[in-house]
C-alpha atoms as a PDB file:
ATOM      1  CA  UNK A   1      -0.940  16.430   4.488  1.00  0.00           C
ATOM      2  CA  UNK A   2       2.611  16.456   3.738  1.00  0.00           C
ATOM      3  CA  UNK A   3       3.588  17.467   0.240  1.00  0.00           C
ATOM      4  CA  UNK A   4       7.272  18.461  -0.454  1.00  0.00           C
ATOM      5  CA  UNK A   5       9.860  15.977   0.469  1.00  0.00           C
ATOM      6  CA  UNK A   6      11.903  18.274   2.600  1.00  0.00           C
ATOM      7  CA  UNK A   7       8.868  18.883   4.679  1.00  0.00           C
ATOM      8  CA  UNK A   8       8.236  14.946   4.699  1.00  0.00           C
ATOM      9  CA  UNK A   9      12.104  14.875   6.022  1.00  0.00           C
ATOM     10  CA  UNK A  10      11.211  17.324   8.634  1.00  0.00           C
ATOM     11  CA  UNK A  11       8.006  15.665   9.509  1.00  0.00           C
ATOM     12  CA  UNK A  12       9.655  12.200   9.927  1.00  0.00           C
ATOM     13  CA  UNK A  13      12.831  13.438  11.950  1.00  0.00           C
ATOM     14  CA  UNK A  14      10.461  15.624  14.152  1.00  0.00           C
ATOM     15  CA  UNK A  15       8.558  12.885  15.259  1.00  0.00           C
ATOM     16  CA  UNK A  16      11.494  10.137  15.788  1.00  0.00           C
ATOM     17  CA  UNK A  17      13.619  12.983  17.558  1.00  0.00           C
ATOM     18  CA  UNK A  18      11.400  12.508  20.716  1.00  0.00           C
ATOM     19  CA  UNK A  19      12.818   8.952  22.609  1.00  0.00           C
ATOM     20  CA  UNK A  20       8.851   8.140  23.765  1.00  0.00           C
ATOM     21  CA  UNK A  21       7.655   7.996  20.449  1.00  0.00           C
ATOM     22  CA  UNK A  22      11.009   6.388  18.993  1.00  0.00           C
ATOM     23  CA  UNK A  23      10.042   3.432  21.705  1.00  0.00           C
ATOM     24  CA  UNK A  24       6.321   3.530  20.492  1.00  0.00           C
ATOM     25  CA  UNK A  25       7.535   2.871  16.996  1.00  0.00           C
ATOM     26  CA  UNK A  26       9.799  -0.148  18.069  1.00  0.00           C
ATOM     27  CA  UNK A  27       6.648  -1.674  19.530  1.00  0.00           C
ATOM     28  CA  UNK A  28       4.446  -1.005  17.406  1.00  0.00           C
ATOM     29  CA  UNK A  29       6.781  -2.326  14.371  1.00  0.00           C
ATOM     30  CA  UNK A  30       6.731  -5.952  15.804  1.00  0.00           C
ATOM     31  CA  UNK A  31       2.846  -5.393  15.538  1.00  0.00           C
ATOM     32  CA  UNK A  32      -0.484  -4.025  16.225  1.00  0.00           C
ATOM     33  CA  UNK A  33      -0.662  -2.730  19.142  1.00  0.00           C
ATOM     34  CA  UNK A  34      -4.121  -1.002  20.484  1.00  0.00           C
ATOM     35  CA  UNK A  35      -3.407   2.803  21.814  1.00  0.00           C
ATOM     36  CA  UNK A  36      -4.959   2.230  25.451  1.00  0.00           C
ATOM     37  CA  UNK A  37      -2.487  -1.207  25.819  1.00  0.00           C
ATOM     38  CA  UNK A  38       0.897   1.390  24.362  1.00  0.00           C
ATOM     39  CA  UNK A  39      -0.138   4.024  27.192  1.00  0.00           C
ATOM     40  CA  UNK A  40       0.182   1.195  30.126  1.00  0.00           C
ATOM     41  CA  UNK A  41       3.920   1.432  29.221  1.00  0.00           C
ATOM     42  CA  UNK A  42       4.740   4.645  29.780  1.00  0.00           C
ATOM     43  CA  UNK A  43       4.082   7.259  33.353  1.00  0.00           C
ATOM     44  CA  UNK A  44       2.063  10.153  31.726  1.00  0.00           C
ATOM     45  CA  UNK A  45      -1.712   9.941  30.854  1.00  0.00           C
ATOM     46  CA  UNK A  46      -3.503   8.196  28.174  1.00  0.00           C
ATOM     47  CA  UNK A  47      -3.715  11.592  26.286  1.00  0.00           C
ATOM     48  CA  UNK A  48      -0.081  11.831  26.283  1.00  0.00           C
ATOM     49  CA  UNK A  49       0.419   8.807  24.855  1.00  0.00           C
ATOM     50  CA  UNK A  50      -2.253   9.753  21.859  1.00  0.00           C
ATOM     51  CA  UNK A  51      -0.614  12.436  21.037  1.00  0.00           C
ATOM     52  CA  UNK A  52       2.552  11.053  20.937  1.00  0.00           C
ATOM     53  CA  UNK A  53       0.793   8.516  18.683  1.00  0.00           C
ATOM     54  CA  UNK A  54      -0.764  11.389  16.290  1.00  0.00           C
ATOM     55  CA  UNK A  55       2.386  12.804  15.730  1.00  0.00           C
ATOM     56  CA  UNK A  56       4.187   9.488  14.229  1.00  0.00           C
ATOM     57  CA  UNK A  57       0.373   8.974  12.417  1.00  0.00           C
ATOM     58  CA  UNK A  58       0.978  12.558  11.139  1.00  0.00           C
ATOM     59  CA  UNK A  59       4.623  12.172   9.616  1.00  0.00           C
ATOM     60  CA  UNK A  60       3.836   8.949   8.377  1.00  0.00           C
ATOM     61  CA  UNK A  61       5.533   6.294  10.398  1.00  0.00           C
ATOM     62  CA  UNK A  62       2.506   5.140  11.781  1.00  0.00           C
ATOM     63  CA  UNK A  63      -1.304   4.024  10.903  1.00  0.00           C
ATOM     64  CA  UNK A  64      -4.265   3.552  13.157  1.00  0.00           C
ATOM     65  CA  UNK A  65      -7.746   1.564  12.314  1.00  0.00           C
ATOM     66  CA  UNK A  66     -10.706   1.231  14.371  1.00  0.00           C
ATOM     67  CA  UNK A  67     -11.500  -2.174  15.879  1.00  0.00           C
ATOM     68  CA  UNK A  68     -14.891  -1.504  18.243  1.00  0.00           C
ATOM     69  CA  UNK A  69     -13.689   0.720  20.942  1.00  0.00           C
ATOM     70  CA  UNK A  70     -10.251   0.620  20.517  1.00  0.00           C
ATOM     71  CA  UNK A  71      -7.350   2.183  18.305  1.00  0.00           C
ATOM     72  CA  UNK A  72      -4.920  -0.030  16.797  1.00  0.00           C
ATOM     73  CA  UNK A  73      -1.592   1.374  15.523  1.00  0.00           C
ATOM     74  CA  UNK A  74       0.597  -0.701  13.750  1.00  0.00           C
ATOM     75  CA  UNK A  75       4.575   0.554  12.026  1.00  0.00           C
ATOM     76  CA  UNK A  76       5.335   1.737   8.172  1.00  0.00           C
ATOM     77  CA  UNK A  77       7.991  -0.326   7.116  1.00  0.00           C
ATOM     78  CA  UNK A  78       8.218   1.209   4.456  1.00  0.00           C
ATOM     79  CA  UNK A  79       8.304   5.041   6.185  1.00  0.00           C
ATOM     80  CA  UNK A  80      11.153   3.783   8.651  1.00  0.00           C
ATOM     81  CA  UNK A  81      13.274   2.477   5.230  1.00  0.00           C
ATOM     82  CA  UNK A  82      12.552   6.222   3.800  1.00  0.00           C
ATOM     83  CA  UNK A  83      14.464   7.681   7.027  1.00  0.00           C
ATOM     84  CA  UNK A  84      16.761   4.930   6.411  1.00  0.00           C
ATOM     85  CA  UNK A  85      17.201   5.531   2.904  1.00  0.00           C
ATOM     86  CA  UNK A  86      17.447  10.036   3.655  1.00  0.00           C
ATOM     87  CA  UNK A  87      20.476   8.770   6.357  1.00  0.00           C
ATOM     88  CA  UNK A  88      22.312   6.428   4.070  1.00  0.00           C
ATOM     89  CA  UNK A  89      22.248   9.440   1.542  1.00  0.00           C
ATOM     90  CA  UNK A  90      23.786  12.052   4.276  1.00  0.00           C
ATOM     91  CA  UNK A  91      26.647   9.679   4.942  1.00  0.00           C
ATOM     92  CA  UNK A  92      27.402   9.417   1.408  1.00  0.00           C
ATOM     93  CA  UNK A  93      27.627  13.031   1.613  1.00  0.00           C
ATOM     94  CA  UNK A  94      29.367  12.944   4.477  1.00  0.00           C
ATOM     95  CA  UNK A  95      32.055  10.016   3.105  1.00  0.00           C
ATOM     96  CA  UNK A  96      32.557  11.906   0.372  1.00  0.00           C
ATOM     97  CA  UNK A  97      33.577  15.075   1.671  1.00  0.00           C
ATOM     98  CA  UNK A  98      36.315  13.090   4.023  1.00  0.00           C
ATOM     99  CA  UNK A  99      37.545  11.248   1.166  1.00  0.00           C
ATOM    100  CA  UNK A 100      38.339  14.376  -0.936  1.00  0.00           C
ATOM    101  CA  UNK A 101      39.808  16.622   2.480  1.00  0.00           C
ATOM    102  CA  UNK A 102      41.890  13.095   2.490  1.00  0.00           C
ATOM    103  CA  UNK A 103      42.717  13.572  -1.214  1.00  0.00           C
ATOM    104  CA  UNK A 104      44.034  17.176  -0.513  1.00  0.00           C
ATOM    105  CA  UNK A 105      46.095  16.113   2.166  1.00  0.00           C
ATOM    106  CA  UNK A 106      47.802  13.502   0.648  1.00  0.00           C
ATOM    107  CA  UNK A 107      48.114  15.827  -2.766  1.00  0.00           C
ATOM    108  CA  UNK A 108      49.404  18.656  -0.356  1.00  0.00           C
ATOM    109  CA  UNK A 109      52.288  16.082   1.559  1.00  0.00           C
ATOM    110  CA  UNK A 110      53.334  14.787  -2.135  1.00  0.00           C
ATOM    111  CA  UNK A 111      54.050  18.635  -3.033  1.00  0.00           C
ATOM    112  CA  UNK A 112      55.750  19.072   0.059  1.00  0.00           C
ATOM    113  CA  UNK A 113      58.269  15.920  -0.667  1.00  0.00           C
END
């Protein structure tokens, strides 16, 4: 279980920093998708593809539910607009550090004039 937000952070950035698992979330946010049917699309074993799917289940960005035999996953919306939300907050940041190096610039050519 996750509890701290910056360990949530690293837990969600972790998982979507791998490109098999950022392509498992894309299909499995249009819908349910069973495990066994995800692992057809991809050239490593069944296992692989599991795991792959435990880690996004672990940070969050995925759930799974029983139905029979078979695993379904399906996407958190609402887990992909929290890494949404954490990068729209680091290019604030980021915005506002350019806009004041601008603001110095501009303050040091006026003193130079």
């Amino acid at each position: 279980m996750i509890v701290d937000a910056e360990d949530r952070a690293d837990a969600l950035f972790q998982a979507l920093a791998d490109r098999t698992r950022r392509d498992i979330m894309r299909r499995v946010l249009t819908g349910e998708h069973s495990v066994s049917a995800l692992a057809m699309n991809y050239e490593m074993s069944f296992a692989a593809v599991q795991k792959h799917v435990t880690v996004l289940e672990r940070a969050g960005l995925l759930t799974k539910r029983r139905s029979g035999r078979e695993q379904l996953a399906s996407g958190d919306v609402a887990a992909v607009r929290s890494v949404a939300s954490m990068l729209t907050e680091l290019e604030h940041l980021w915005r506002d550090r350019v806009a004041r190096i601008d603001e110095l610039i501009a303050s040091d050519a006026n003193r130079e004039d």
